[in-house]
Each structure stands twice: as structure tokens, then as C-alpha cells.
Protein backbone atom coordinates (compact mmCIF):
# COMPACT_ATOMS: atom_id res chain seq x y z
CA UNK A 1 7.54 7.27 4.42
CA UNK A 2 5.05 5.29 3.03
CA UNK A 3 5.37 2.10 0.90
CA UNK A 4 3.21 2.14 -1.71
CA UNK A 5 4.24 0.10 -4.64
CA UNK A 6 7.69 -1.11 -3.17
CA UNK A 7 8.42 -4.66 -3.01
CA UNK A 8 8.00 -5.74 0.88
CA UNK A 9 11.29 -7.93 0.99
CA UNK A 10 13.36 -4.72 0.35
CA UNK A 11 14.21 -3.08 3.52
CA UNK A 12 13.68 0.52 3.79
CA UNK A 13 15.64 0.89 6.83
CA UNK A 14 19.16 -0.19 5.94
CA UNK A 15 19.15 3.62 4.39
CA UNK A 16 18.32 5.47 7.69
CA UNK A 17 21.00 6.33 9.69
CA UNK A 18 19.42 8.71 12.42
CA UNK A 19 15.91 8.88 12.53
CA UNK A 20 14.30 12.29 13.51
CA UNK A 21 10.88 10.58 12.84
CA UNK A 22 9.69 9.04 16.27
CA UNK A 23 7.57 6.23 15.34
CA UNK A 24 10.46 5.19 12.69
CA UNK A 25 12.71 5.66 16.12
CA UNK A 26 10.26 2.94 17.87
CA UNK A 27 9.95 0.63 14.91
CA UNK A 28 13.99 0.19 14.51
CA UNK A 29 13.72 -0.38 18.03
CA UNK A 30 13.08 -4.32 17.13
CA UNK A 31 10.78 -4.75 20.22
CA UNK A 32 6.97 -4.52 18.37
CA UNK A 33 5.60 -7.44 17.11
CA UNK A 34 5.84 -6.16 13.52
CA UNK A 35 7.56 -8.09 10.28
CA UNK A 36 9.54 -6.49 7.28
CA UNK A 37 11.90 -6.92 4.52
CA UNK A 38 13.33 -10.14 3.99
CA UNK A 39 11.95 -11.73 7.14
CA UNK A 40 8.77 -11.77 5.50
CA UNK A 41 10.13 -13.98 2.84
CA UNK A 42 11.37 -16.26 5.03
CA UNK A 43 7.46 -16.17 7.44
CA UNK A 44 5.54 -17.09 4.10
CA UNK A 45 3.45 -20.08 4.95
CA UNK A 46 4.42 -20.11 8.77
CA UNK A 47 2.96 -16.77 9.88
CA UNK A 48 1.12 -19.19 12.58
CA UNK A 49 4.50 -20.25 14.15
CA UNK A 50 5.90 -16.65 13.88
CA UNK A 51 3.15 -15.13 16.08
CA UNK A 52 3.87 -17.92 18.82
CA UNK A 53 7.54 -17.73 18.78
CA UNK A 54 7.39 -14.01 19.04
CA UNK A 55 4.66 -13.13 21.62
CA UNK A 56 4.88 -16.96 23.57
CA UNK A 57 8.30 -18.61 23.31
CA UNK A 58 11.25 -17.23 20.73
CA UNK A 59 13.54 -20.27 21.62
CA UNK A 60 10.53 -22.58 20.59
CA UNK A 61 11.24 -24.44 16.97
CA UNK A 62 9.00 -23.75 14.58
CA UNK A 63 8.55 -27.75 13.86
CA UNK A 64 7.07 -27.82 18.12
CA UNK A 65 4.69 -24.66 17.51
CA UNK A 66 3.87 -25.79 14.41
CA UNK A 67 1.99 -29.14 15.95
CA UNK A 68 0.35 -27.01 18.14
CA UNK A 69 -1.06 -24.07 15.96
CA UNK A 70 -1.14 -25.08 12.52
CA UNK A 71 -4.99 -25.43 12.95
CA UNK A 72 -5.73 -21.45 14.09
CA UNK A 73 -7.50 -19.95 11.75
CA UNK A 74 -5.51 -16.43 10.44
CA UNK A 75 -6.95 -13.59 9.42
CA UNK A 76 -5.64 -10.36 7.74
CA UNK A 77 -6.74 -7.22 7.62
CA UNK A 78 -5.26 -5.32 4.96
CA UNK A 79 -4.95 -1.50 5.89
CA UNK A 80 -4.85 -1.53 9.81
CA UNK A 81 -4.27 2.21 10.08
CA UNK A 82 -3.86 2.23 13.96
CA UNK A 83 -5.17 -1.22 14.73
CA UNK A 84 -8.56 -0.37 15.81
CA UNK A 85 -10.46 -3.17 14.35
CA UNK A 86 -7.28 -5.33 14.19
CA UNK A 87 -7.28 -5.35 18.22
CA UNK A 88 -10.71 -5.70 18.29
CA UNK A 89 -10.77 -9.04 16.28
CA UNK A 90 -7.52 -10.56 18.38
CA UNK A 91 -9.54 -9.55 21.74
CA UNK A 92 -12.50 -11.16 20.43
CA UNK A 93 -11.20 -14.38 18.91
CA UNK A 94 -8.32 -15.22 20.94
CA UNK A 95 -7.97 -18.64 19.29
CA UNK A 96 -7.17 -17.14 16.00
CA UNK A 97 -4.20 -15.30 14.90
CA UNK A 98 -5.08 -11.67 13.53
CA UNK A 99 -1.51 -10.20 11.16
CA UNK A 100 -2.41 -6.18 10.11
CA UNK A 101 -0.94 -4.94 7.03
CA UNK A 102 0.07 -1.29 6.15
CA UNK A 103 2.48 0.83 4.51
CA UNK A 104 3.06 3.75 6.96
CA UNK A 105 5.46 3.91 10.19
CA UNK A 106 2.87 5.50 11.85
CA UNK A 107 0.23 3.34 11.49
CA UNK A 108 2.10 0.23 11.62
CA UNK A 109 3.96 1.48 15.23
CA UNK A 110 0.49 2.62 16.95
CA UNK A 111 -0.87 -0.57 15.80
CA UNK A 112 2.21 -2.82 17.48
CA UNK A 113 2.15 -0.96 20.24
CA UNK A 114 -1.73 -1.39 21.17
CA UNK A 115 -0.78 -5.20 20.58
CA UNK A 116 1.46 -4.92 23.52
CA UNK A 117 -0.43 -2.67 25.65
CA UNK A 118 -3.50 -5.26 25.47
CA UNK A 119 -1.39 -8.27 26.30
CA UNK A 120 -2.45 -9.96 22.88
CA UNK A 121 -0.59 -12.86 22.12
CA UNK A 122 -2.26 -13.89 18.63
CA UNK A 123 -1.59 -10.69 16.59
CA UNK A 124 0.92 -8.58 14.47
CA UNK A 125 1.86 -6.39 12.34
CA UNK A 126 3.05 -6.28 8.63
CA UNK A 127 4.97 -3.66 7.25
CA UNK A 128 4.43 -3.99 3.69
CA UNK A 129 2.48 -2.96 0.88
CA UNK A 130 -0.50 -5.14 0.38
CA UNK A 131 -0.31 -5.70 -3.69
CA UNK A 132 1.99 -8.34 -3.08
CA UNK A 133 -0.07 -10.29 -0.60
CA UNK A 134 0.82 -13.56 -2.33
CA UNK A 135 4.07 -12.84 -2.17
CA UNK A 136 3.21 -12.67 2.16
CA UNK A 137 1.01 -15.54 2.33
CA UNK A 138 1.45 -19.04 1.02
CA UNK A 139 -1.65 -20.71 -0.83
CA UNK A 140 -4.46 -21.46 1.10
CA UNK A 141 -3.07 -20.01 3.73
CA UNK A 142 -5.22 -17.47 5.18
CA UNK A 143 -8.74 -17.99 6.58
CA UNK A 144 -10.21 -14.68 6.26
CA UNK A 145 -9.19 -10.92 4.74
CA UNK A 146 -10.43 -8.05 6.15
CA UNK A 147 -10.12 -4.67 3.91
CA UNK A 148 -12.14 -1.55 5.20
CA UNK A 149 -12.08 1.71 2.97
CA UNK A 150 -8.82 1.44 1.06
CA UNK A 151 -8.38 4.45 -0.50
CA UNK A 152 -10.38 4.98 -3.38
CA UNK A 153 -8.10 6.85 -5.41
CA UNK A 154 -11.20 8.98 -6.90
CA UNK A 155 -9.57 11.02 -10.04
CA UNK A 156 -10.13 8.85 -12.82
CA UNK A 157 -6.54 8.55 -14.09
CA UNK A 158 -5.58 7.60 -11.07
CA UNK A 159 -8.54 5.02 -10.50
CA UNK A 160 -5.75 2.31 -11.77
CA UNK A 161 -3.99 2.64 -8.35
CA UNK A 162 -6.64 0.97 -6.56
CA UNK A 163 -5.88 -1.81 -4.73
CA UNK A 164 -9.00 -4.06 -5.12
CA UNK A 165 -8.76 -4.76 -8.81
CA UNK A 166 -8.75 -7.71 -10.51
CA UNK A 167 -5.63 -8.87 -10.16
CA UNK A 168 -5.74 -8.68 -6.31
CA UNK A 169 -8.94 -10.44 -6.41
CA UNK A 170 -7.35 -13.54 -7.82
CA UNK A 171 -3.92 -13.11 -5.61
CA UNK A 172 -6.68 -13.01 -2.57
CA UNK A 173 -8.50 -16.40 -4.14
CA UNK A 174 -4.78 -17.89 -4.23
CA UNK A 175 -4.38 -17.41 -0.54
CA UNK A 176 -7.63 -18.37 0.64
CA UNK A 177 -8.18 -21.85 2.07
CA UNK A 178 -11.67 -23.01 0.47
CA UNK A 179 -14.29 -21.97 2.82
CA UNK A 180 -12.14 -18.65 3.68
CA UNK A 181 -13.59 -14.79 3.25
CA UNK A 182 -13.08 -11.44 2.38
CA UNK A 183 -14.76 -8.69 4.51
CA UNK A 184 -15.04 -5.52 1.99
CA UNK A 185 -16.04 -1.91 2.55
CA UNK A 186 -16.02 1.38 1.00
CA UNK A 187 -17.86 4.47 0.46
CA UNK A 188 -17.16 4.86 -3.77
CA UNK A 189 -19.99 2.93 -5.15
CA UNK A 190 -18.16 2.03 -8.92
CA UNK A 191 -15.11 1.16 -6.84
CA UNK A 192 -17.54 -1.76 -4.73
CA UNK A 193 -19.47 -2.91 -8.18
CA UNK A 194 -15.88 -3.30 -9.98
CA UNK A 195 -15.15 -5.49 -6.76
CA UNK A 196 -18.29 -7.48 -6.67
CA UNK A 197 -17.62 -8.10 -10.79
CA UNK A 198 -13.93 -9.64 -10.28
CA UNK A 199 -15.77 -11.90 -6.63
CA UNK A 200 -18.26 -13.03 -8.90
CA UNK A 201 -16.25 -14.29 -11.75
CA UNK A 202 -14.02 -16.36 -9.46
CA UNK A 203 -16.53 -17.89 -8.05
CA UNK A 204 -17.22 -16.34 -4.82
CA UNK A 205 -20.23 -16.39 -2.62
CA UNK A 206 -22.04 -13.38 -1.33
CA UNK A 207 -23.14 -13.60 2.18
CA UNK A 208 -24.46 -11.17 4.64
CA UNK A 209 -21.64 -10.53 7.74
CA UNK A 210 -23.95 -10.52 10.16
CA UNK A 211 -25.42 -14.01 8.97
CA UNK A 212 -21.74 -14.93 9.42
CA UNK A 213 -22.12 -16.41 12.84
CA UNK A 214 -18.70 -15.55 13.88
CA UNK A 215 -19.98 -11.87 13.52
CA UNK A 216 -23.57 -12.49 14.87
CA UNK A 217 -24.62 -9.33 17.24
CA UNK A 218 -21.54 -7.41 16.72
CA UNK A 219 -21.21 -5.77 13.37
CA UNK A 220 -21.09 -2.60 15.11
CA UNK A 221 -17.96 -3.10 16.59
CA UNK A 222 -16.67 -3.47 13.09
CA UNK A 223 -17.10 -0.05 12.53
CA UNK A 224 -13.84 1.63 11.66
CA UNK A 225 -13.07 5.32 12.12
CA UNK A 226 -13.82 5.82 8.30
CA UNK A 227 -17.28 4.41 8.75
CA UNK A 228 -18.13 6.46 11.35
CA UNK A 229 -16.93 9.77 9.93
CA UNK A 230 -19.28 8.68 6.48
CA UNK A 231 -21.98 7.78 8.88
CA UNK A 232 -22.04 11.18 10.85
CA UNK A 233 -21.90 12.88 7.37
CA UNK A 234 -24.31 10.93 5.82
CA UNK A 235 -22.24 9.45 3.27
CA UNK A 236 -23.58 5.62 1.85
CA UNK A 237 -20.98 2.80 2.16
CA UNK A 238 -20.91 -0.28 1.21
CA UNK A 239 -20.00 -3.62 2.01
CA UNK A 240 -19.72 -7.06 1.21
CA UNK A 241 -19.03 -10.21 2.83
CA UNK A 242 -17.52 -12.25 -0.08
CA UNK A 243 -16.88 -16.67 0.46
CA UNK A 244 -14.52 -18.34 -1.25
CA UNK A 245 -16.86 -22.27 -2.21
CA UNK A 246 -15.50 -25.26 -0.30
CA UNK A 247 -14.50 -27.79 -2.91
């Protein structure tokens, strides 16, 4: 049951009554670190706070956490499938808090779940549909956006459906503190130039991720299962590693 193009503060599960579906089974169990409906309303802006008083201390106040990791920098990544590079940024960069977005039980579940298994106390999940990422994320709030390969949506009347357009482009500006990125790949080449067009026009900078010296050394292990499958193929992708200017 996916949730593409529902708004993420409706909850889908007040309408199922006995799951036969095993990973909607775990996910109404309530003990993944995973966010939906109207809870994610009430998160917007304190997503920091959430991750503590979930993984670290749920009788904390989100005033006490809030003193103590209001300065982590967050990143997204939007489309976490089943959390592959999501756990591999919260096991690198402990210090910041890594929230993985996507619209499938499936995905969403195996991704919680590896959360758990690894003993990561700076990540979670999203269950939501990504178009209304400013509707999930206060201004400025985010330090970084990660979106590998979102589907490409290749016929041409249904090229609208993309999710990178221009409109998302400025929703991602809105949420990004100055200085923040966005970490873009895909294998459709039109899909990347219309993407590099809407960057450019608000004003962000093109860098190279490995010159990013968070990411010095390691771009391979920020190769998702997508990439690999074009790679074995032979199939070009593309990428960019897109700044939002400090004021």
C-alpha cells in the first residue's frame, strides 16, 4: 500500500482492521522507530528531540533534549527503500541525526528494523510521501537531503509525476539551513538537466561529493543497490552534489 500523493498527516491505518500483510503487522506494532500521520505534524521543527526521546529517553522533555541536540546536524534521505545508505550514514556520522523517508510498508519496516538491529540511536524512519517535505520539516531545518534514483517515471505523460521538479526544488531550498545540501542521483539524463535548471535558478552551488570533506574517500559506500545494478549493466548515471549559499 503505497502512499504516493496522500497527504502524510492522514493515517492510513485507522482503516485496517486485521492485517494479512506482515510488515504492515510489524509497523502497527508501535515498536520501530518510524513516524506517521498526525504525529508528524506535531515533530515539524523538533525531529532532533524526537529521535532522542525515542531511541535515548521517552520520559525526557523535549525543552531538556532540546539544549542538548538542537546543534546535530539532520539529514534526510528521501526514498530509503530498505535503509541501506540510510544506516550507512547514521553508522558513519553518529553525531548527526539521519530521518529516511518512503511511502511503502515494506521499505519503511526493513528500514526500522535495521535501525534497531545496529543499535543506532540517531536515526528513523518517515512514513510519508516526500512531496510534502515542507509540510515534515520546518524552515531551515534540515542540514542535508539525500535523494538517490527516485523513480523516473519515463513515459512522457507521466514525466509530471516526478518528484524532483520545480516545485520540490524550492520546498527543499525552504528547508535548508544556508550552507545545507542536496545529494542527487539518477540514471535519466533529461530528468538530472531539468534538476540542475530549477538548482541553478535558486541559487545553488554545484560541488563535487567527494570534494565534500564529509564524503572524502568514501563515495563508494554511497552506492545504492540502483547504482550498482546500472553499473553492472553499463547504464550512465548521474549525480550532483547541489549547496544551498551561506548568506
Amino acid at each position: 500500500m503505497p502512499l504516493r500523493f496522500l497527504h502524510p498527516y492522514i493515517d492510513v491505518t485507522k482503516k485496517i482492521k486485521h492485517p494479512s500483510n506482515p510488515y504492515v503487522a510489524k509497523f502497527l506494532n508501535g515498536t520501530l522507530p518510524i513516524q506517521y500521520g498526525e504525529k508528524l505534524k506535531s515533530s515539524m521543527g523538533e525531529w532532533r528531540a524526537e529521535i532522542d526521546k525515542f531511541h535515548v529517553n521517552s520520559h525526557a522533555s523535549s525543552e531538556i533534549i532540546n539544549k542538548e541536540t538542537s546543534q546535530r546536524p539532520l539529514w534526510i534521505e528521501i526514498g530509503c527503500h530498505t535503509g541501506e545508505i540510510l544506516i550507512t550514514l547514521a553508522e558513519r556520522y553518529p553525531k548527526h541525526n539521519v530521518v529516511g523517508i518512503d511511502i511503502t510498508f515494506k521499505r519503511i519496516v526493513r528500514s526500522a528494523e535495521k535501525i534497531l538491529k545496529k543499535k543506532l540511536k540517531n536515526a528513523m524512519c518517515l512514513f510519508a510521501d516526500a512531496r510534502y517535505i515542507d509540510e515534515l520539516f520546518a524552515k531551515e531545518e534540515v542540514t542535508g537531503v539525500v535523494i538517490f534514483f527516485p523513480d523516473p517515471w519515463l513515459k512522457k505523460k507521466r514525466s509530471k509525476n516526478r518528484l524532483v521538479n520545480r516545485e520540490f526544488c524550492q520546498k527543499l531550498f525552504c528547508i535548508l539551513q544556508p550552507g545545507g545540501f542536496v545529494w542527487f542521483k539518477t540514471d535519466q539524463k533529461i530528468y538530472f538537466d531539468g534538476v540542475l535548471e530549477c538548482m541553478d535558478e535558486l541559487g545553488f552551488e554545484r560541488q563535487e561529493a567527494v570534494e565534500h570533506t564529509d564524503f572524502i574517500s568514501e563515495k563508494r559506500k554511497y552506492f545504492s543497490a540502483f547504482q550498482r545494478q546500472f553499473m553492472h549493466k553499463d547504464i550512465p548515471t548521474f549525480e550532483a552534489f547541489l549547496r544551498k549559499q551561506s548568506i
